[in-house]
Protein backbone atom coordinates (compact mmCIF):
# COMPACT_ATOMS: atom_id res chain seq x y z
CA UNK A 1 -6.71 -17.39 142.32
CA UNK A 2 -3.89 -15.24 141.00
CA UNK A 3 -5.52 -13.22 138.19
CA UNK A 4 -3.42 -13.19 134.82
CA UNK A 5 -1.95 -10.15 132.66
CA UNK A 6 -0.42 -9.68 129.37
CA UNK A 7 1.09 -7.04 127.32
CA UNK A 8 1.52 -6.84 123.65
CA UNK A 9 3.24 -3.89 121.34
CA UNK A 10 3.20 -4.44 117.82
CA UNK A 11 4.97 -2.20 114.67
CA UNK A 12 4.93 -2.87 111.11
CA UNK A 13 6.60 -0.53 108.50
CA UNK A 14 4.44 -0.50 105.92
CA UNK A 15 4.76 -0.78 102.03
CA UNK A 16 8.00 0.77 102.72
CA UNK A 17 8.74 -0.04 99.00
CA UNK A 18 6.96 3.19 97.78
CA UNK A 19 7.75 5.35 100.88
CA UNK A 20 9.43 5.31 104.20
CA UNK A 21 7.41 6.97 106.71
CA UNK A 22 3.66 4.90 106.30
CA UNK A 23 3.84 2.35 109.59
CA UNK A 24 0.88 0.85 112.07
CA UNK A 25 1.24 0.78 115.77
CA UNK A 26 -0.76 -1.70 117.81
CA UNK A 27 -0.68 -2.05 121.78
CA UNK A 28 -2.78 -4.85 123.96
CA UNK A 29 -3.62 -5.47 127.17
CA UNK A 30 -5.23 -8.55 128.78
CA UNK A 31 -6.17 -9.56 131.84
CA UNK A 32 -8.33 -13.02 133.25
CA UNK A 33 -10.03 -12.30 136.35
CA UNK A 34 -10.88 -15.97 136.84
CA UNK A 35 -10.62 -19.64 134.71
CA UNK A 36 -13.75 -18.59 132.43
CA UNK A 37 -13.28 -15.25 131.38
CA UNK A 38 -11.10 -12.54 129.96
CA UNK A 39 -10.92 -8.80 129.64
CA UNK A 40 -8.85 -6.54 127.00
CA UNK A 41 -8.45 -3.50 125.40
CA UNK A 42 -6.10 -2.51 122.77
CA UNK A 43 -5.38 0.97 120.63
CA UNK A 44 -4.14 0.68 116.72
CA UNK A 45 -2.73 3.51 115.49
CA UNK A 46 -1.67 4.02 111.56
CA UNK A 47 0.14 6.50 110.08
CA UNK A 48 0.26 7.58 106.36
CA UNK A 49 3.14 9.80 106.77
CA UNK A 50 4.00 13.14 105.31
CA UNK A 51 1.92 14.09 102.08
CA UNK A 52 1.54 17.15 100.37
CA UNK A 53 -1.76 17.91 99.18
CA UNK A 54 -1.88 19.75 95.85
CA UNK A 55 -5.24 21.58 94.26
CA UNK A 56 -6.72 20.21 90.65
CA UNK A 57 -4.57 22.98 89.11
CA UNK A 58 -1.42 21.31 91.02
CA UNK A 59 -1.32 24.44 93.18
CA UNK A 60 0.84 23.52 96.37
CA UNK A 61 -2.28 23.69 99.66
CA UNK A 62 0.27 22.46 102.86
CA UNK A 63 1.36 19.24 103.74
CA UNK A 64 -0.72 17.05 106.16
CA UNK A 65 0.41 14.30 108.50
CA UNK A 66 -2.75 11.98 108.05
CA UNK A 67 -3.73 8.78 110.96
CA UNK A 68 -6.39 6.96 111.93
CA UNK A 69 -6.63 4.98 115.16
CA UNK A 70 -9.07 2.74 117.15
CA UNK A 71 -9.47 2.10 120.66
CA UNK A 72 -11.47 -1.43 121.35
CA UNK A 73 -12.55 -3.02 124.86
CA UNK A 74 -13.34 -6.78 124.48
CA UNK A 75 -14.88 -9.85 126.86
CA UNK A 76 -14.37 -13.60 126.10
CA UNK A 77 -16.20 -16.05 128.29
CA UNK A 78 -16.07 -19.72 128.06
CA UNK A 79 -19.29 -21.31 127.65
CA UNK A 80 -18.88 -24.61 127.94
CA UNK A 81 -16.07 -27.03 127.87
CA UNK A 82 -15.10 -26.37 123.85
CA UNK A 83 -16.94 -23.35 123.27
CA UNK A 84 -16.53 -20.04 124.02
CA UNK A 85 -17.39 -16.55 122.54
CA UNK A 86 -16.45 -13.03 122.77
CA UNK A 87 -17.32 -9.51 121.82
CA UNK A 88 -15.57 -5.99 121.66
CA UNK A 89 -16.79 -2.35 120.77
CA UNK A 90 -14.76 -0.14 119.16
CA UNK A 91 -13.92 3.88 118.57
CA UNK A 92 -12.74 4.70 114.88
CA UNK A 93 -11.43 8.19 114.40
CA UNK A 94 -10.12 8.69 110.43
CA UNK A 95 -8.13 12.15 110.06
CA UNK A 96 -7.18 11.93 106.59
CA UNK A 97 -7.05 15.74 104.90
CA UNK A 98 -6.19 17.59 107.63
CA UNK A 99 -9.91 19.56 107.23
CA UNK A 100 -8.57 21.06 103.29
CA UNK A 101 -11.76 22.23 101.25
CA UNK A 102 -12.40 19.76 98.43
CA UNK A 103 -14.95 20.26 95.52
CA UNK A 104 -16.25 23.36 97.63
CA UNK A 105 -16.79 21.19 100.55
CA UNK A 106 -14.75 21.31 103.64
CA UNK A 107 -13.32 17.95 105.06
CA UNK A 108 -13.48 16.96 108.27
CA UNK A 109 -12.11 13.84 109.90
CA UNK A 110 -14.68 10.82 110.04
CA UNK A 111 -15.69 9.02 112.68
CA UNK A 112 -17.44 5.35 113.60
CA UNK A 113 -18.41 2.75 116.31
CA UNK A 114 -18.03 -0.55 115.65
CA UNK A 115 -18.70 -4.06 117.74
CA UNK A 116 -17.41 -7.69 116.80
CA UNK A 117 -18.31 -10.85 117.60
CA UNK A 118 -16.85 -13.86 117.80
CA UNK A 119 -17.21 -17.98 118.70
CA UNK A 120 -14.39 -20.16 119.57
CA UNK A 121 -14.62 -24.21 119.40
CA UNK A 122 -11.65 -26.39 119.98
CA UNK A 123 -11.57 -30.02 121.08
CA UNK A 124 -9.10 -33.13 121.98
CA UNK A 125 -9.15 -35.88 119.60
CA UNK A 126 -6.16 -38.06 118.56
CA UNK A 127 -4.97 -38.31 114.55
CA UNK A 128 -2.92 -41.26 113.31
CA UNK A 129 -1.78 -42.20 116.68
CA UNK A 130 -0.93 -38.92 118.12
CA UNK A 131 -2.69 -36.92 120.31
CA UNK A 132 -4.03 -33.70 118.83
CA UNK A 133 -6.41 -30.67 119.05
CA UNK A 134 -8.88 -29.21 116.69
CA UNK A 135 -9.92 -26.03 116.53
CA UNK A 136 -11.78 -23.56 114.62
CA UNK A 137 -12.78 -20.38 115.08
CA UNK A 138 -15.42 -17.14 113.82
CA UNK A 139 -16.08 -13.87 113.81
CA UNK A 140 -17.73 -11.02 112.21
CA UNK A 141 -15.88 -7.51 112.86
CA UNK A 142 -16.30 -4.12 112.42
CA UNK A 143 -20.39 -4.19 112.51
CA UNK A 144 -20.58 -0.79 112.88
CA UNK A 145 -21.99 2.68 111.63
CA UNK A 146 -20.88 4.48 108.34
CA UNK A 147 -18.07 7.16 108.00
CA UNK A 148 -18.00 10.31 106.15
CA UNK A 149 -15.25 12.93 105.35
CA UNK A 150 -17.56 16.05 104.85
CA UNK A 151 -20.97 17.08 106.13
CA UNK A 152 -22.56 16.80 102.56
CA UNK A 153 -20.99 13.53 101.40
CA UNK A 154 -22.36 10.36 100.96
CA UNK A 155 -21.25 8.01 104.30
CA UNK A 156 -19.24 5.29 103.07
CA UNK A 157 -19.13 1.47 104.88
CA UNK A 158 -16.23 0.66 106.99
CA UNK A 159 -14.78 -2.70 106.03
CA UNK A 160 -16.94 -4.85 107.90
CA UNK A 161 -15.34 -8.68 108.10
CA UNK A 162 -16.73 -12.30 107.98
CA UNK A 163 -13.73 -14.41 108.84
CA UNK A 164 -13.54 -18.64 109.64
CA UNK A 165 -10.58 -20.47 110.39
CA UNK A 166 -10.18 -24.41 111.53
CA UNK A 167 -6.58 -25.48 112.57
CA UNK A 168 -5.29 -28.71 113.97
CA UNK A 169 -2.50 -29.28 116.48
CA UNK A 170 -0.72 -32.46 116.33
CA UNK A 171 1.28 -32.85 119.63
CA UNK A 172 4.23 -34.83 117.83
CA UNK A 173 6.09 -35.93 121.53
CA UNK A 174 6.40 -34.18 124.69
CA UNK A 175 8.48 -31.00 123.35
CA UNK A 176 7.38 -30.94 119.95
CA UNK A 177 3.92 -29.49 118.62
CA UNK A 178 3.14 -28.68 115.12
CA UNK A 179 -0.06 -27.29 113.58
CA UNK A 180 -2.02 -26.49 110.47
CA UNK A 181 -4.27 -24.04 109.70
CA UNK A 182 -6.73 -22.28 107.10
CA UNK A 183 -8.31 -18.77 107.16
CA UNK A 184 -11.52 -17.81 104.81
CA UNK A 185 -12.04 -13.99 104.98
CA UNK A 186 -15.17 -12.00 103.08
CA UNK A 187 -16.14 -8.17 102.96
CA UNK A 188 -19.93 -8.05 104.07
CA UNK A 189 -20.36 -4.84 102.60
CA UNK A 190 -21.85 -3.98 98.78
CA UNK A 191 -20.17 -4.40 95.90
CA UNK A 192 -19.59 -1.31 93.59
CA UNK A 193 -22.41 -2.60 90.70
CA UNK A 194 -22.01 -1.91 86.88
CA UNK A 195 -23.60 1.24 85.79
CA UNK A 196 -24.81 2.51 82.40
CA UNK A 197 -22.78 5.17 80.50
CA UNK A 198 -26.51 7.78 80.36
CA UNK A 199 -28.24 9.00 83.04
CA UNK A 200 -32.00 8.67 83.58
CA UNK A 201 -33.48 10.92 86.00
CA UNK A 202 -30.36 12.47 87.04
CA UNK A 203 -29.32 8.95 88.15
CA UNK A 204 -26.92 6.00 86.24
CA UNK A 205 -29.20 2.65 85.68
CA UNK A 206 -28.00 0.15 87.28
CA UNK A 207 -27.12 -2.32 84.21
CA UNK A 208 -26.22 -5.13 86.90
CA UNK A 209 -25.61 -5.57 90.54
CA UNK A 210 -27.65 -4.43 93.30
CA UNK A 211 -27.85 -0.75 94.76
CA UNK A 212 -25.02 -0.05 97.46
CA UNK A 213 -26.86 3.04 99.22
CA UNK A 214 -27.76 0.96 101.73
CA UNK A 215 -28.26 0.47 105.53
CA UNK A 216 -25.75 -1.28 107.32
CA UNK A 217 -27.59 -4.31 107.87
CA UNK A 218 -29.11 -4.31 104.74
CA UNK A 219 -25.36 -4.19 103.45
CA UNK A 220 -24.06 -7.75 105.18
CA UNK A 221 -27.00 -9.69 104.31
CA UNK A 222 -26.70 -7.95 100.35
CA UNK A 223 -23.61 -8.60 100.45
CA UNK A 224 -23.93 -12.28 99.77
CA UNK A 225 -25.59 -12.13 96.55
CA UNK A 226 -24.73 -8.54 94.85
CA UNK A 227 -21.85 -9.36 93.03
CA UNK A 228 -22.32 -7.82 89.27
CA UNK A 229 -20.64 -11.38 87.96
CA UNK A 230 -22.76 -13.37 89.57
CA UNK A 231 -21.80 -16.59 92.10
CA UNK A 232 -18.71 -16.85 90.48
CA UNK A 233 -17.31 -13.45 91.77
CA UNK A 234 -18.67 -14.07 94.98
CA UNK A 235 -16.90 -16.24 95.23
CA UNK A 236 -13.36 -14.40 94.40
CA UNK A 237 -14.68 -12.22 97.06
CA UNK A 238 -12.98 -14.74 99.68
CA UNK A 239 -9.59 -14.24 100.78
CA UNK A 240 -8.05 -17.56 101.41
CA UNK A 241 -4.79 -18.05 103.89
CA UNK A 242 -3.22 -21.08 105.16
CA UNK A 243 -0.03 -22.07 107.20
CA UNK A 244 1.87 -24.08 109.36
CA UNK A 245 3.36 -23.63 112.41
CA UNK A 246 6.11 -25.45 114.45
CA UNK A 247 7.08 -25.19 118.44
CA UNK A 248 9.64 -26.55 120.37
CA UNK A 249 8.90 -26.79 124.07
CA UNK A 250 6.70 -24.07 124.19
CA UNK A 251 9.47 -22.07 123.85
CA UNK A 252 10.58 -21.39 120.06
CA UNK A 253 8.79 -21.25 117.01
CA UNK A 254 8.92 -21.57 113.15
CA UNK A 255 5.92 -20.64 110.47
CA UNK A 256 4.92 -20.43 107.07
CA UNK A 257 1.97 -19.64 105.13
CA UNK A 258 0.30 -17.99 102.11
CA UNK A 259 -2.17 -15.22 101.53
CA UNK A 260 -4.14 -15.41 98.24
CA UNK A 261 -6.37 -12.75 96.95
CA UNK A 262 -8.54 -12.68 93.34
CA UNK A 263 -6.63 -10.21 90.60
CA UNK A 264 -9.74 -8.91 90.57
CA UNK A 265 -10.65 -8.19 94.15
CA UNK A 266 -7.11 -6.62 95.24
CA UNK A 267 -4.49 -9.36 94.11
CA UNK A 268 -2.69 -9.35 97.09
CA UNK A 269 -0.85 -12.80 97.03
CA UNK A 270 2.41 -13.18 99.44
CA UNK A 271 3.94 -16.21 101.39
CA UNK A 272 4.91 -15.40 105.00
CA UNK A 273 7.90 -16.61 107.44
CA UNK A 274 7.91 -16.02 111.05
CA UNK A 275 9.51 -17.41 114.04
CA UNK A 276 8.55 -16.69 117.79
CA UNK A 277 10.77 -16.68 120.90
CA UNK A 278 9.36 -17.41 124.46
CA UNK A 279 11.78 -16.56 127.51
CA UNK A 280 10.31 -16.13 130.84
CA UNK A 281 7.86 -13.36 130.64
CA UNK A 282 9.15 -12.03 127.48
CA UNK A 283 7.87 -13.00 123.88
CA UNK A 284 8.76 -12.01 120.73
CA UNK A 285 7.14 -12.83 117.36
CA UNK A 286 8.50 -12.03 113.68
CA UNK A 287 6.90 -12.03 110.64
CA UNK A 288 8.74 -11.33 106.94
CA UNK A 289 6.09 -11.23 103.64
CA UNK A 290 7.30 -12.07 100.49
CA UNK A 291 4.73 -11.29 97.83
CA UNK A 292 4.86 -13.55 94.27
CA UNK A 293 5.54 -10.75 92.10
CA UNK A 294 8.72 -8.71 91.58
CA UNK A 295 8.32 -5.11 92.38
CA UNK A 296 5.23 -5.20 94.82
CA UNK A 297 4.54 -2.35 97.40
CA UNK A 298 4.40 -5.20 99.85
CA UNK A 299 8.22 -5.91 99.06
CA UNK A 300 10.24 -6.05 102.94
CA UNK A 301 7.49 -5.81 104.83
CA UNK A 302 8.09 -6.81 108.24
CA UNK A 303 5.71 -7.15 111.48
CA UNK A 304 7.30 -7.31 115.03
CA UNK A 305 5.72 -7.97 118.21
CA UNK A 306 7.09 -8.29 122.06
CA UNK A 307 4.74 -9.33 124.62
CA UNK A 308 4.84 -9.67 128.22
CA UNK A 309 3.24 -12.30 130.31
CA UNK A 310 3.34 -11.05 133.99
CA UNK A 311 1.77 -14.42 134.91
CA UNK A 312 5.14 -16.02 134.06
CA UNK A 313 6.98 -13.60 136.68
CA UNK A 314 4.43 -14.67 139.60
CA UNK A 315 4.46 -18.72 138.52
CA UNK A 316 8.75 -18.55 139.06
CA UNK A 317 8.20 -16.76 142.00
CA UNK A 318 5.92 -19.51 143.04
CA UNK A 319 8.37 -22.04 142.65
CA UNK A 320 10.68 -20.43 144.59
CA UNK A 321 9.26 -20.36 147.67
């Protein structure tokens, strides 16, 4: 069997409504060694740009260039007919002050490990007539260790991720697909509890909430029930997305969705528009958000990505002989 390869490169300018140099890089590589597994790896690279660091006094202390990256190395396997599941591990270096002394305290840049995991369930089924697919998907990502900025301060979670998604794919007629889906996202780490205004003990009482200095498994299972509110702001701890998404012939493309976020909890709401082109082993993929209020730093943000499918060049070569 003729093993498969893909390449991806991804750039998004970022909040390039407040400044102009802030942009993430992403690059993947797959490859399927046989018809029930896969093997990747992939590096993200983000960069804040240019930024002048200043002391409480507004003394000039140099300017600083600060980026974090992550390398990851995943497997998928299928493990049975609808089901299949995955994992990765992945290398987190932060390098955000350029090792300035803060408070007394000199910086450093932090670093993490991290592993995800991840199940996979999709099945054939027919809706109203038309033959169709249903799928749905989860993972938890980023289970990993803490990160720190300075030998003496408190390690701080990384953003570790529950996310579940179903989606259904209506095959319309022979060229024409069109699908729906729905993506529920939650932060399994602590949330920041209410504190008193007096300190007992050289500590703040906890007036309500649960205490964050925590282990990191400790963390994701707390993080179900800590919320100072109650169930009510658990539940505006869930990121909710949903969209729909049109091809023609496996070839082009159209989508639209919308990302909603509690005021409370970030209030990051946006819809998105993208459109994908396929042409023998090239791909590329466009995405434009437009957020729901006027003068958002998320204003003309735009994502591209070109992938490569080598597969594609050995299948026409195929056919030629």
């Amino acid at each position: 069997m003729t093993k498969k390869i893909g390449v991806g490169i991804s750039y998004t300018p970022w909040l390039r409504k407040l400044v102009p140099d802030i942009n993430l890089a992403y690059v993947s590589f797959y490859t399927k060694p046989n018809t029930t597994s896969a093997i990747g790896a992939s590096l993200r690279y983000f960069s804040l740009g240019n930024i002048d660091f200043t002391s409480e006094n507004g003394e000039p202390m140099g300017s600083y260039k600060p980026n974090e990256f992550a390398v990851d190395v995943a497997y998928s396997r299928k493990l049975g007919e609808e089901f299949s599941g995955g994992i990765a591990l992945r290398y987190i270096h932060s390098s955000l002050t350029g090792g300035i002394t803060v408070g007394g305290n000199a910086t450093k840049a932090g670093n993490s490990v991290a592993a995800d995991i991840s199940f996979y369930y999709n099945t054939n089924t027919q809706v109203a007539g038309k033959d169709a697919v249903f799928a749905a998907g989860f993972a938890i990502t980023n289970i990993g260790s803490k990160i720190s900025y300075t030998d003496k301060g408190t390690k701080d979670f990384i953003p570790i991720n529950l996310r579940l998604g179903p989606s259904l794919k209506l095959k319309l007629n022979e060229f024409n697909d069109l699908s729906f889906l729905v993506d529920f996202n939650k932060l399994l780490v602590p949330t920041p509890p209410v504190y008193s205004d007096s300190v007992s003990n050289n500590e703040y009482l906890i007036l309500a909430g649960k205490d964050p200095n925590v282990g990191v498994a400790q963390g994701i299972f707390q993080s179900f029930g800590d919320a100072p509110g109650g169930f009510k702001e658990e539940l505006r701890e869930i990121n909710i997305g949903g969209g729909m998404e049109y091809w023609y012939d496996n070839q082009f493309a159209l989508r639209a969705g919308y990302f909603y976020e509690h005021k409370t909890k970030g209030n990051r709401k946006y819809f998105t528009l993208g459109a994908s082109l396929r042409y023998n082993i090239f791909g590329l993929d466009f995405a434009y958000l437009i957020p729901t209020e006027q003068r958002n730093p998320l204003e003309n943000t735009l994502r591209f990505t070109l992938s490569f499918n080598f597969d594609s060049i050995k299948g026409s070569d195929n056919n030629n002989e």
